[in-house]
N, C-alpha and C. Protein backbone atom coordinates (compact mmCIF):
# COMPACT_ATOMS: atom_id res chain seq x y z
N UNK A 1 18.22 23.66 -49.14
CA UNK A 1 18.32 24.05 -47.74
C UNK A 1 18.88 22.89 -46.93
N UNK A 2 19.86 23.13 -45.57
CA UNK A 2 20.61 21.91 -45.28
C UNK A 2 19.40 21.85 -43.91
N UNK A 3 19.43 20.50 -44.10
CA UNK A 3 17.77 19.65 -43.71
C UNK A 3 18.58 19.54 -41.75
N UNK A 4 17.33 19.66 -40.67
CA UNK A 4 17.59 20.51 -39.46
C UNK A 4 17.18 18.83 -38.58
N UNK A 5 17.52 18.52 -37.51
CA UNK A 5 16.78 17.84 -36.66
C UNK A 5 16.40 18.76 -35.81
N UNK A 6 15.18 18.38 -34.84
CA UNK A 6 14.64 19.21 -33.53
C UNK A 6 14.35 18.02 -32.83
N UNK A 7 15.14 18.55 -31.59
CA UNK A 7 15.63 17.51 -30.84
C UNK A 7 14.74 17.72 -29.62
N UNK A 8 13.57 17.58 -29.60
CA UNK A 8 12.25 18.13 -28.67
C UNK A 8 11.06 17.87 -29.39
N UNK A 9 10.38 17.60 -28.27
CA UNK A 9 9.06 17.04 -28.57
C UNK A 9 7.83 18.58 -28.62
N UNK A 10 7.93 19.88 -28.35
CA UNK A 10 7.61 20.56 -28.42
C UNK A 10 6.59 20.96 -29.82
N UNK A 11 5.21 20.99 -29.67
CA UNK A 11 4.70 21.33 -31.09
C UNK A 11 4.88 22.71 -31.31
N UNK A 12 5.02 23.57 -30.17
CA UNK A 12 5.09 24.98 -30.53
C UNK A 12 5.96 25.05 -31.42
N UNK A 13 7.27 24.46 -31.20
CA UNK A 13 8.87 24.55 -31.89
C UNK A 13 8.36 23.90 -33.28
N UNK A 14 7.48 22.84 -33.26
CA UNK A 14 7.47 22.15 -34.87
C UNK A 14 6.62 22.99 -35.37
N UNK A 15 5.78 23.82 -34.77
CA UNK A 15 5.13 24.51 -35.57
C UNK A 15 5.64 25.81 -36.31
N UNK A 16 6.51 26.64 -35.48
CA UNK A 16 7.37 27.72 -35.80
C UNK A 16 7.79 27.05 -36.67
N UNK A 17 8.68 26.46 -36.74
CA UNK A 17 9.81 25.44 -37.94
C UNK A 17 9.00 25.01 -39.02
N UNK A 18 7.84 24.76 -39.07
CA UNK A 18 7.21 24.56 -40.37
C UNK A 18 6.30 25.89 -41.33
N UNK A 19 5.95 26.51 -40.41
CA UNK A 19 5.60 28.27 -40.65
C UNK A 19 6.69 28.52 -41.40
N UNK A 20 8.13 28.60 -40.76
CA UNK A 20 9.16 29.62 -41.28
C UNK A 20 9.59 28.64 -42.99
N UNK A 21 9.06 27.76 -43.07
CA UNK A 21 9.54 27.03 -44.34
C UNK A 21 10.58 25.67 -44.17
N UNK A 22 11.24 25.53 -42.83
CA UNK A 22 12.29 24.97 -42.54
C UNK A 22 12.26 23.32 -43.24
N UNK A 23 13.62 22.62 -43.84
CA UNK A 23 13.53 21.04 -44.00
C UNK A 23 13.56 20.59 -42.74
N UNK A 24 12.74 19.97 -42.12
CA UNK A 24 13.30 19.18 -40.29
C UNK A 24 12.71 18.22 -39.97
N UNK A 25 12.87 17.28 -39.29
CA UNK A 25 12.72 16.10 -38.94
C UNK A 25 12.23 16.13 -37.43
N UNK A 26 12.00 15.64 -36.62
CA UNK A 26 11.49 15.55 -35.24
C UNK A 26 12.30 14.02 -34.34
N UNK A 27 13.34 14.32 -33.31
CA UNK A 27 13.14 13.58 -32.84
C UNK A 27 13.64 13.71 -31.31
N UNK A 28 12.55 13.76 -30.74
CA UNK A 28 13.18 14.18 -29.00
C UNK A 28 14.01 13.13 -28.22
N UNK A 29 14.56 13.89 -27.62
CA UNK A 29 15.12 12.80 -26.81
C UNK A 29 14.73 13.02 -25.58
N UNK A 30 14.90 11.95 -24.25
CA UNK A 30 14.66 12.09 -23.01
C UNK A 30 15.93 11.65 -22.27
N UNK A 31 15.85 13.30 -21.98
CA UNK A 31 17.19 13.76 -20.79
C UNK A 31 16.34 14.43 -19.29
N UNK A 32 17.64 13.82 -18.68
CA UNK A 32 17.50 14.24 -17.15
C UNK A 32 17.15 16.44 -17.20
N UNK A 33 15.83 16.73 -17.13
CA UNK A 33 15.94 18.00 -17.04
C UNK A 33 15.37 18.99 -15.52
N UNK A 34 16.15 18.15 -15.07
CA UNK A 34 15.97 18.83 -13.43
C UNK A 34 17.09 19.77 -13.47
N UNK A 35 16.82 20.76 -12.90
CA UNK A 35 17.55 21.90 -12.23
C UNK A 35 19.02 21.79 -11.11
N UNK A 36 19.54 22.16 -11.36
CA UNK A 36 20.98 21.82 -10.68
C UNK A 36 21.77 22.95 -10.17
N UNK A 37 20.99 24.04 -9.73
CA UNK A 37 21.36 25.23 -9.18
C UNK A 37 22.58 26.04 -9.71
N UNK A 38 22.45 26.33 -11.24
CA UNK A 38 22.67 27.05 -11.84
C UNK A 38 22.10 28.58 -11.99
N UNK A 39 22.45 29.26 -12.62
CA UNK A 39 21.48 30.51 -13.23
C UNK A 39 20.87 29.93 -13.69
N UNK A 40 19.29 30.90 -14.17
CA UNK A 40 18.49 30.21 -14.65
C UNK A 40 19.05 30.46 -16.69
N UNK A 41 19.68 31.25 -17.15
CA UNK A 41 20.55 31.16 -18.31
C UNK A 41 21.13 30.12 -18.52
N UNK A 42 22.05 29.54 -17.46
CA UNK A 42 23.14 28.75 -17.30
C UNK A 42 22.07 27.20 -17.57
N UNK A 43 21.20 26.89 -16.66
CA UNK A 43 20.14 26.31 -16.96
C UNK A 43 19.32 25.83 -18.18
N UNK A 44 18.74 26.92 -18.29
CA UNK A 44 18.36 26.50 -19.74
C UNK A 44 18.83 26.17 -20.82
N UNK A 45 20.43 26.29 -20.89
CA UNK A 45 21.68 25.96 -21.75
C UNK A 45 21.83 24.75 -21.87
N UNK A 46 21.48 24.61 -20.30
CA UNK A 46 22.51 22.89 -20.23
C UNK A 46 21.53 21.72 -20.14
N UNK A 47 20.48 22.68 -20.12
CA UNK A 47 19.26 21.01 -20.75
C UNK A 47 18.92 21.50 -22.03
N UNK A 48 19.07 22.42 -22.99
CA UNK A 48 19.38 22.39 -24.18
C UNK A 48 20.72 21.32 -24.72
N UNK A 49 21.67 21.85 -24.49
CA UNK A 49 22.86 21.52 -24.56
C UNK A 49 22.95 19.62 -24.56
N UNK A 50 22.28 18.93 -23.50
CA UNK A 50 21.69 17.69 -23.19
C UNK A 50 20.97 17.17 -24.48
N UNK A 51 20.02 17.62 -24.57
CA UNK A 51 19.03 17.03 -25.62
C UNK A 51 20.00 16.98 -26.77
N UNK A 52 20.58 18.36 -27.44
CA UNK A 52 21.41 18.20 -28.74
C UNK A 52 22.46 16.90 -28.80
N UNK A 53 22.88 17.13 -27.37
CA UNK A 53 24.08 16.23 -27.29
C UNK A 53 23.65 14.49 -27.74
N UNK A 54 22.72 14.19 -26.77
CA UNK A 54 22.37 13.05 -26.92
C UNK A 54 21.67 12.58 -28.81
N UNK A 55 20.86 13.64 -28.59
CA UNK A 55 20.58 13.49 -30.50
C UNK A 55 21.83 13.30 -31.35
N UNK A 56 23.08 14.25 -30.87
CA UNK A 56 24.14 13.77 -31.93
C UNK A 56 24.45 12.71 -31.44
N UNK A 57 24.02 12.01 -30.11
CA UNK A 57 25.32 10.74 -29.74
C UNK A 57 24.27 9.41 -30.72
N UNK A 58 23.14 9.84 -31.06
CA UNK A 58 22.29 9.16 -31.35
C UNK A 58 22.61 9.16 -33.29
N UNK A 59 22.44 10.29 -33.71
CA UNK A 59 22.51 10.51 -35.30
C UNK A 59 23.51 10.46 -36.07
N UNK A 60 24.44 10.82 -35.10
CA UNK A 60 26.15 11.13 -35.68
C UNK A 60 26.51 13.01 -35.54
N UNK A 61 27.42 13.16 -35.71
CA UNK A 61 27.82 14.80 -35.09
C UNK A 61 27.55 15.56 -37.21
N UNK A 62 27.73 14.75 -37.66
CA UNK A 62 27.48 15.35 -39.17
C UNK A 62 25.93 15.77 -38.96
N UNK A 63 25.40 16.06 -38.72
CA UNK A 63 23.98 16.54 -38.63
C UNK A 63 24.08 18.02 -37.96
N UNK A 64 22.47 18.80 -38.65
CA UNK A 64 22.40 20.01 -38.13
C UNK A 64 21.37 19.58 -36.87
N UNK A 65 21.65 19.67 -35.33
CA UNK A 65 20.61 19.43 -34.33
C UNK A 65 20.16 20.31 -33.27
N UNK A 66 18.93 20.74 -33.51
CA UNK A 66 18.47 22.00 -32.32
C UNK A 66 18.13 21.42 -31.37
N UNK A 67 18.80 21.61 -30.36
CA UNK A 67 18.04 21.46 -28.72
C UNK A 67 17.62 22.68 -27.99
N UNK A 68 16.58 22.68 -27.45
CA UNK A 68 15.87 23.54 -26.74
C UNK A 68 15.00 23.67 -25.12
N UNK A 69 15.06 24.56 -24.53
CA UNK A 69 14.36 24.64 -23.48
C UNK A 69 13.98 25.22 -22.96
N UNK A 70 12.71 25.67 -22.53
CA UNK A 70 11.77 27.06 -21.86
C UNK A 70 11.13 26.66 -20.80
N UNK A 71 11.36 27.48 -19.40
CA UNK A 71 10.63 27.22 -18.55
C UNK A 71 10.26 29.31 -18.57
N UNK A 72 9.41 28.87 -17.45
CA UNK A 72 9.09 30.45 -16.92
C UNK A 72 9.59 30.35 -15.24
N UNK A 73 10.34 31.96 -14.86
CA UNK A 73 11.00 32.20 -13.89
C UNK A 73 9.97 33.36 -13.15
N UNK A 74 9.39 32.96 -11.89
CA UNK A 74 8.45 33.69 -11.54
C UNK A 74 9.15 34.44 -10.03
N UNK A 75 9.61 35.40 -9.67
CA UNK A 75 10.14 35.38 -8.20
C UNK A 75 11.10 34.64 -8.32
N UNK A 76 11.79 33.56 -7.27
CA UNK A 76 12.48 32.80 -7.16
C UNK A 76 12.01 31.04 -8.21
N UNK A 77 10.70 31.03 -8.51
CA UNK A 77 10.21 29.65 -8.67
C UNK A 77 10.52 29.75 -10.19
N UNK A 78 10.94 28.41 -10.94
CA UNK A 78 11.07 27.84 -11.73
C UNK A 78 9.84 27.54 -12.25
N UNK A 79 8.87 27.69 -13.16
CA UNK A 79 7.85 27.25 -13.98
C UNK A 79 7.81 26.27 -15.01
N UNK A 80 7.49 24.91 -14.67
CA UNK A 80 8.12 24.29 -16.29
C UNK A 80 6.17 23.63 -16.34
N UNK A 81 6.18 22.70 -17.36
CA UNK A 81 4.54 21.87 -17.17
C UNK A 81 4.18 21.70 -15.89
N UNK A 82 2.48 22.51 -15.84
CA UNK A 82 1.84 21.89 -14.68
C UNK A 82 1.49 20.17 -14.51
N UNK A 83 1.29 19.77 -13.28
CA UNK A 83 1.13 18.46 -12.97
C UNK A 83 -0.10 18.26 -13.78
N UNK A 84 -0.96 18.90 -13.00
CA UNK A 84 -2.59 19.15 -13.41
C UNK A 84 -2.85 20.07 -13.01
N UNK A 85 -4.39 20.01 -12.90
CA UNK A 85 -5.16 21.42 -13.20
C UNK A 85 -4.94 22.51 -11.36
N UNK A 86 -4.69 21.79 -10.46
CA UNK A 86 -4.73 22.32 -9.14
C UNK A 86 -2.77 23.17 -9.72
N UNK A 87 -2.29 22.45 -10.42
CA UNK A 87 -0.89 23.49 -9.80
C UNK A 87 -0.63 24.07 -11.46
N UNK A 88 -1.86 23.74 -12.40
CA UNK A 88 -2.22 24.89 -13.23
C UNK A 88 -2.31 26.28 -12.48
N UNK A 89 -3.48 26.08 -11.80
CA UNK A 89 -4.13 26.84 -10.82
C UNK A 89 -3.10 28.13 -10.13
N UNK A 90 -2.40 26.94 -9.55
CA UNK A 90 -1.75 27.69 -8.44
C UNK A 90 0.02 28.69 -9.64
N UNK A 91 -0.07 28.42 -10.99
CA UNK A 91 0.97 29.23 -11.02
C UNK A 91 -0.10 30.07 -12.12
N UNK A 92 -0.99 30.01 -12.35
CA UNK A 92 -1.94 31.02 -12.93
C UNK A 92 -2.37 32.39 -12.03
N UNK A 93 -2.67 31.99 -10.96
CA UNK A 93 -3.05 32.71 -9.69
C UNK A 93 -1.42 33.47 -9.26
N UNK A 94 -0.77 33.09 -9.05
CA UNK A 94 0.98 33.46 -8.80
C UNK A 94 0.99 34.33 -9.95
N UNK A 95 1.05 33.95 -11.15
CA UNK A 95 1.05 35.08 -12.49
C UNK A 95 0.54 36.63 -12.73
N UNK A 96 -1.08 36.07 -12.24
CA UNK A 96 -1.94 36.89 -12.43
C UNK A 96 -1.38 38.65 -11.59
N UNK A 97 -1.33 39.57 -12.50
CA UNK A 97 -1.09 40.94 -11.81
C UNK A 97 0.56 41.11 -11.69
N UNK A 98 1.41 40.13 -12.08
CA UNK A 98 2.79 40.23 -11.89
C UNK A 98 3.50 40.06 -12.98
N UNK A 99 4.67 40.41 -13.38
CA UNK A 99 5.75 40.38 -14.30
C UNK A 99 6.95 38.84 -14.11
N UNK A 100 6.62 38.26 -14.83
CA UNK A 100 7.93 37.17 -15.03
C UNK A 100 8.63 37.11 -15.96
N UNK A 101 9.51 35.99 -15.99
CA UNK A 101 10.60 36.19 -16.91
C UNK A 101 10.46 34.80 -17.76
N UNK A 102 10.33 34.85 -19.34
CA UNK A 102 10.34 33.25 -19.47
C UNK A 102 11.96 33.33 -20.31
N UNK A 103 12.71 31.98 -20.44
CA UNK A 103 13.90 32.10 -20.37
C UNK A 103 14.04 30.62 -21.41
N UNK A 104 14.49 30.88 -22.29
CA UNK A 104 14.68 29.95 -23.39
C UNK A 104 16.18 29.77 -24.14
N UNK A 105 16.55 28.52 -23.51
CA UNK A 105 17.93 28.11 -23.67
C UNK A 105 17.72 27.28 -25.24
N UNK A 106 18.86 27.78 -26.13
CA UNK A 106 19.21 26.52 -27.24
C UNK A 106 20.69 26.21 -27.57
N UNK A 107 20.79 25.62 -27.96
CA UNK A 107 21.84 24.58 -28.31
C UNK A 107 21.65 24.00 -29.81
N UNK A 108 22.91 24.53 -31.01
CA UNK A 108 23.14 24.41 -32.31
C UNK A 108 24.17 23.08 -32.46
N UNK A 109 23.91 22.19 -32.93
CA UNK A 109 25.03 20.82 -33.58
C UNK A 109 24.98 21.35 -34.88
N UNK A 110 26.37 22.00 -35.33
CA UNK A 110 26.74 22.79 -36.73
C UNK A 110 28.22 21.80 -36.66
N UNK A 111 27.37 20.97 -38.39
CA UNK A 111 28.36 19.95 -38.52
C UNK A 111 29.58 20.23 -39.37
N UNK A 112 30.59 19.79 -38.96
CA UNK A 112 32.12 20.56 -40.38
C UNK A 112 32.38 19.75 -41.59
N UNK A 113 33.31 20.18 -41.98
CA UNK A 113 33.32 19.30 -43.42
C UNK A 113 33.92 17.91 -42.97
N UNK A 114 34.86 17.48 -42.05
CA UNK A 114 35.47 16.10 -41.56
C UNK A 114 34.29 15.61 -40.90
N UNK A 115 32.64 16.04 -41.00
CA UNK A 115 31.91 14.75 -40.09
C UNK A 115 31.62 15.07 -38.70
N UNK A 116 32.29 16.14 -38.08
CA UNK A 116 32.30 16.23 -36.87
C UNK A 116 31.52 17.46 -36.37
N UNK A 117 31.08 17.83 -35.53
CA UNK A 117 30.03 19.11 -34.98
C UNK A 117 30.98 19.90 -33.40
N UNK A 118 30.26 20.91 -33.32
CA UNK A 118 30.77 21.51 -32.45
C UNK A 118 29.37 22.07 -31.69
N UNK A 119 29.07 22.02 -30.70
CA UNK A 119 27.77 23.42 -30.38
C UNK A 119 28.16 24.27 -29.64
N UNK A 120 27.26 25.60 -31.00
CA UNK A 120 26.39 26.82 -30.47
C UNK A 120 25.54 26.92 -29.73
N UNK A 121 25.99 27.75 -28.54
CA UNK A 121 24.26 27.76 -27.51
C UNK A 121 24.10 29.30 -27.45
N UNK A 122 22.39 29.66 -27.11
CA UNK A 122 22.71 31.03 -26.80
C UNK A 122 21.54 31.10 -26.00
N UNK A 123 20.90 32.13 -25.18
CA UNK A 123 19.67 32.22 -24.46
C UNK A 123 19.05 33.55 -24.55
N UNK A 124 17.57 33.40 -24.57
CA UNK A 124 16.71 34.45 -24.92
C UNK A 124 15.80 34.78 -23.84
N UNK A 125 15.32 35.80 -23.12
CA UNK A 125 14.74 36.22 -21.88
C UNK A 125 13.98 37.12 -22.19
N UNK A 126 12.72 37.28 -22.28
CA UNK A 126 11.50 38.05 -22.51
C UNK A 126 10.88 38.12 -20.89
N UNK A 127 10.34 39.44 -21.09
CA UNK A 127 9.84 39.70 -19.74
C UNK A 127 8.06 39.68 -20.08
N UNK A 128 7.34 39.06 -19.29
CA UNK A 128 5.90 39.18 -19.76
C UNK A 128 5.13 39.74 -18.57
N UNK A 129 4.31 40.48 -18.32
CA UNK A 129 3.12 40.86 -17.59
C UNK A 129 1.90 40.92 -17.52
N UNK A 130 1.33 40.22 -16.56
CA UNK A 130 -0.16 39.34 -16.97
C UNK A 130 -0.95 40.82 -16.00
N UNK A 131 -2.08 40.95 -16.57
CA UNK A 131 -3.14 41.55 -15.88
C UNK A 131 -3.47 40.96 -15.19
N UNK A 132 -4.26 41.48 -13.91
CA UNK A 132 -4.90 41.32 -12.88
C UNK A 132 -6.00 40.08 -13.31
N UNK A 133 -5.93 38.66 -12.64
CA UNK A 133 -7.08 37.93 -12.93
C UNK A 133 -7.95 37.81 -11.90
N UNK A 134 -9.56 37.52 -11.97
CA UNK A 134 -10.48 37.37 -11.02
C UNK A 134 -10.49 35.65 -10.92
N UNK A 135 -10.54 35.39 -9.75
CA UNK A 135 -11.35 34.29 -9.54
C UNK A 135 -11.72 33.23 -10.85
N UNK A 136 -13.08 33.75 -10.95
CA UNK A 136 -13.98 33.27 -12.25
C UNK A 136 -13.04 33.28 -13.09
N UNK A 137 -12.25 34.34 -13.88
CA UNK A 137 -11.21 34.52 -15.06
C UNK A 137 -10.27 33.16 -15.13
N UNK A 138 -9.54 33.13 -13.84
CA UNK A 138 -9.09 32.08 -13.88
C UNK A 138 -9.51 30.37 -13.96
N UNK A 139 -10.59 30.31 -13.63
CA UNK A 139 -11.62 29.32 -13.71
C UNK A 139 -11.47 28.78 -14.82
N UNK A 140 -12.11 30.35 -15.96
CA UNK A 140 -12.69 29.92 -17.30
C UNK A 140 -11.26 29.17 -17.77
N UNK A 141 -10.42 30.17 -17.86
CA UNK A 141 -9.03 29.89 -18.27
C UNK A 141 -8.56 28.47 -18.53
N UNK A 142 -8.93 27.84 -17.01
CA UNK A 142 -8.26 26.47 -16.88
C UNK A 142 -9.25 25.52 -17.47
N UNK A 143 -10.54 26.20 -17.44
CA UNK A 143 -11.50 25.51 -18.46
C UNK A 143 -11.23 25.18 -19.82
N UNK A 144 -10.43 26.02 -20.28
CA UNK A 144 -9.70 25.63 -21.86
C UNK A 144 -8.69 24.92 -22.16
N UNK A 145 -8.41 24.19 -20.76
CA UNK A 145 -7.38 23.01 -21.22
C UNK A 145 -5.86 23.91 -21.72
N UNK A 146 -5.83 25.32 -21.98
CA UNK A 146 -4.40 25.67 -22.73
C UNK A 146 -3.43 25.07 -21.86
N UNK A 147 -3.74 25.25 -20.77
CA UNK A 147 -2.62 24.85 -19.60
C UNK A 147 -1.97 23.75 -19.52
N UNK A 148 -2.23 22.46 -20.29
CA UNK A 148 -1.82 20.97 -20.33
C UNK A 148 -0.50 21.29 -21.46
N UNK A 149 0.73 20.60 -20.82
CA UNK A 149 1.97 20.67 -21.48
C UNK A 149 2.92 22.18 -22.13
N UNK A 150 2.53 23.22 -21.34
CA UNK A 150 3.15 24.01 -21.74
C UNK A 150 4.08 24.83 -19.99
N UNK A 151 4.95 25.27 -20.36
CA UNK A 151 5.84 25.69 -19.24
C UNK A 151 4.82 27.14 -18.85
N UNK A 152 4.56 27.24 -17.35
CA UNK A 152 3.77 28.42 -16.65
C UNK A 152 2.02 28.12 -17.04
N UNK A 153 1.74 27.19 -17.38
CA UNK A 153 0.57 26.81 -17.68
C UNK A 153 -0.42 27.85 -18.52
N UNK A 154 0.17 28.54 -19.48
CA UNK A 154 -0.59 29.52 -20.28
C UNK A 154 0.14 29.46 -22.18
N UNK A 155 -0.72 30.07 -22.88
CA UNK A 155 0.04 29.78 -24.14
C UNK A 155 -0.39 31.35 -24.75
N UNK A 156 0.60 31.69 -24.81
CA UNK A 156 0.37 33.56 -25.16
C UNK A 156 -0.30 33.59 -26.88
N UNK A 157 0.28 32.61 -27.40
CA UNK A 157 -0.56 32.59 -28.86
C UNK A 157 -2.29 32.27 -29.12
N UNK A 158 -2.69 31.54 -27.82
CA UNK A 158 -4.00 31.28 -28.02
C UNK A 158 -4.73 32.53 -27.18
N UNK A 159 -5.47 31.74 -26.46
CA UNK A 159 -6.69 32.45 -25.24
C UNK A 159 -5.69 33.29 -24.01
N UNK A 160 -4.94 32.98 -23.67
CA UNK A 160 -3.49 33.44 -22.78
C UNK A 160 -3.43 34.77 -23.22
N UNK A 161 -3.51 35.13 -24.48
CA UNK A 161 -3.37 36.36 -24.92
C UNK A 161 -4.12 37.60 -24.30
N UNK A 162 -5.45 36.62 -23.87
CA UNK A 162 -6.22 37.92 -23.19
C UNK A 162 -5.95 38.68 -22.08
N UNK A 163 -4.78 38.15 -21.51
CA UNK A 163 -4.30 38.43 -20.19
C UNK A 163 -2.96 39.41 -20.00
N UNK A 164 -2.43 39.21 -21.12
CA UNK A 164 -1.12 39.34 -21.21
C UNK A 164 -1.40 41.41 -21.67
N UNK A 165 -0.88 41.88 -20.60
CA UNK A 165 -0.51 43.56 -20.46
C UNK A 165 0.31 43.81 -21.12
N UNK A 166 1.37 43.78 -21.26
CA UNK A 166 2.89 43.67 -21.39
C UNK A 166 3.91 42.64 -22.12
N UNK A 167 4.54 42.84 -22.83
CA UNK A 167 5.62 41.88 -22.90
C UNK A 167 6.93 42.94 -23.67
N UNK A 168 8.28 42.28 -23.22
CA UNK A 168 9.52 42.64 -23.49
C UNK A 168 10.10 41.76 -24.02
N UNK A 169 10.55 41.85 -24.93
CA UNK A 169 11.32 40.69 -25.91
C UNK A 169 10.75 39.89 -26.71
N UNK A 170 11.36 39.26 -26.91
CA UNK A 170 10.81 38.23 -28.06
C UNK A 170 9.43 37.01 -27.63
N UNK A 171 8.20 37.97 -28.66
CA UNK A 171 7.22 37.18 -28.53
C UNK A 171 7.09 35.69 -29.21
N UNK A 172 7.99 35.30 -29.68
CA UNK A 172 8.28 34.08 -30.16
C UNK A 172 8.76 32.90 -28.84
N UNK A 173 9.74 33.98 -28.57
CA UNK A 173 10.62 33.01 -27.27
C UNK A 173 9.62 32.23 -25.86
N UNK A 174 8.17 33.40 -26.53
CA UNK A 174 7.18 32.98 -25.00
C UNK A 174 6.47 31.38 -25.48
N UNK A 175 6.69 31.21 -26.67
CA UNK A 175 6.33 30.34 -27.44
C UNK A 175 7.18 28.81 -27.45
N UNK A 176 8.68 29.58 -27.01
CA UNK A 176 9.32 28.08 -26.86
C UNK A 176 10.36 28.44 -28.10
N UNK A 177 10.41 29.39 -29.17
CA UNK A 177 11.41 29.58 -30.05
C UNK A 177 11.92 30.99 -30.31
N UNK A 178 12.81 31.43 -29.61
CA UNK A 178 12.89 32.65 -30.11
C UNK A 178 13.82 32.76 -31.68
N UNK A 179 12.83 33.21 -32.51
CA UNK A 179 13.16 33.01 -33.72
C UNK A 179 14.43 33.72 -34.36
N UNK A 180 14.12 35.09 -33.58
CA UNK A 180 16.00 36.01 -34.42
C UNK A 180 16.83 34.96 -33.63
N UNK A 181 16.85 34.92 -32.01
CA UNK A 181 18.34 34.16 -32.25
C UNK A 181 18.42 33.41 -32.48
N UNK A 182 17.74 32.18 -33.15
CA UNK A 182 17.86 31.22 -33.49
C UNK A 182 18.44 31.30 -34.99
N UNK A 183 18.13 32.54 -35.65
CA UNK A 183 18.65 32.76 -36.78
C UNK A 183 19.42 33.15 -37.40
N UNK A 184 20.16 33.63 -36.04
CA UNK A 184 21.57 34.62 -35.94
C UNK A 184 22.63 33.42 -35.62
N UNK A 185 21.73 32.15 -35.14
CA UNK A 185 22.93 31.57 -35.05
C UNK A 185 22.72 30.60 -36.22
N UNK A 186 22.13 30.36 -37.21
CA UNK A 186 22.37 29.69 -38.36
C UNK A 186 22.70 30.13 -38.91
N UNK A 187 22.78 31.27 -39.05
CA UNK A 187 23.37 32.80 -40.25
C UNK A 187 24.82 32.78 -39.58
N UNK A 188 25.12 32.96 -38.35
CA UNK A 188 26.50 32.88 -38.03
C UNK A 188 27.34 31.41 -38.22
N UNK A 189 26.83 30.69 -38.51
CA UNK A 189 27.15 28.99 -38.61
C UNK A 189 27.45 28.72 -40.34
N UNK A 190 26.95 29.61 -40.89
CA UNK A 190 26.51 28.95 -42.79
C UNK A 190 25.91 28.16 -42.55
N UNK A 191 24.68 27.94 -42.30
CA UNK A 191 23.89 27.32 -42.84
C UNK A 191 23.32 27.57 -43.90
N UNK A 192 22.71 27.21 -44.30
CA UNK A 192 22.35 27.47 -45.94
C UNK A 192 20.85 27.47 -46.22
N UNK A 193 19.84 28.42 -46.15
CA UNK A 193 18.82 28.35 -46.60
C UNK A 193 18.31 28.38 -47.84
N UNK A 194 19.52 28.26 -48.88
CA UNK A 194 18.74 28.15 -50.64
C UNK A 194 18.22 26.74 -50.68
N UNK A 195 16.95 26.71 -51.48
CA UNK A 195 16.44 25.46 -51.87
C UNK A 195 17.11 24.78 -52.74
């Protein structure tokens, strides 16, 4: 199998990637990922797009390198990690009873036979809908700590789950990886998954 970098510090992503069997290595980089009044597609591309880039300026372009990025799009507001537990709070409470959009940009470094890479990007948009939370509900919630380092301060794979009414698209992507396209674009690339 041709061996992957992940160019993000994300455990959700190392964890998918080691579930699915993948060879990969870990090494994030730190890029400017502020918002620059793009779409929020266009967005999540181009701080994908960033991270890969810099990993190849870092590894060499002969390497396979995933860059990635998920925030949640609530109304007009951008969702990425809460500060702490007060603006946990406040996009838990915003969530609660409403439909958002979480939006997960990646970026492929698919290296050629001369040494050199080109990137694939593509973006994945799942729609999720949280039930109605009380007060107390939300309390307990933030009582479990899920909320530390994840974009919209909830994690749909753990305790988050109890909330969640609804979802459209890829339950992976709420996770930080949406796994078909990520696989459509290694399958469209040759990559090579024989051992």
């Amino acid at each position: 199998m041709d061996r992957l970098i992940l160019a993000s510090a994300s455990p959700r992503r190392k964890e998918i990637l080691t579930r699915l069997g993948f060879n990969f290595e870990v090494k994030p980089q730190d890029t400017d990922e502020a918002f620059s009044g793009l779409s929020p597609a266009e967005e999540a591309v181009k701080i994908a797009s960033e991270k890969a880039a810099a990993c190849v300026s870092a590894e060499g372009p002969g390497r396979w390198v995933l860059g990635a990025d998920t925030f949640v799009l609530s109304g007009n507001e951008y969702m990425i990690k809460p500060e702490n537990r007060t603006d946990a709070k406040r996009m838990i409470t915003k969530l609660s009873g409403s439909t958002h959009t979480v939006v997960t940009g990646l970026a492929l470094n698919v290296p050629n036979h001369e040494g050199a890479g080109s990137i694939d990007t593509a973006v994945c948009l799942t729609e999720v809908t949280f039930a109605p939370m009380s007060p107390d509900e939300i309390e307990w919630y933030l009582d479990t700590l899920e909320w530390q380092g994840v974009a919209a301060a909830y994690r749909i794979q753990e305790k988050g789950a109890l909330f969640i009414e609804s979802i459209s698209g890829s339950y992976s992507n709420v996770m930080g990886l949406p796994i078909n396209t990520f696989y459509g674009m290694l399958r469209s690339n040759n990559f090579n998954f024989r051992n």
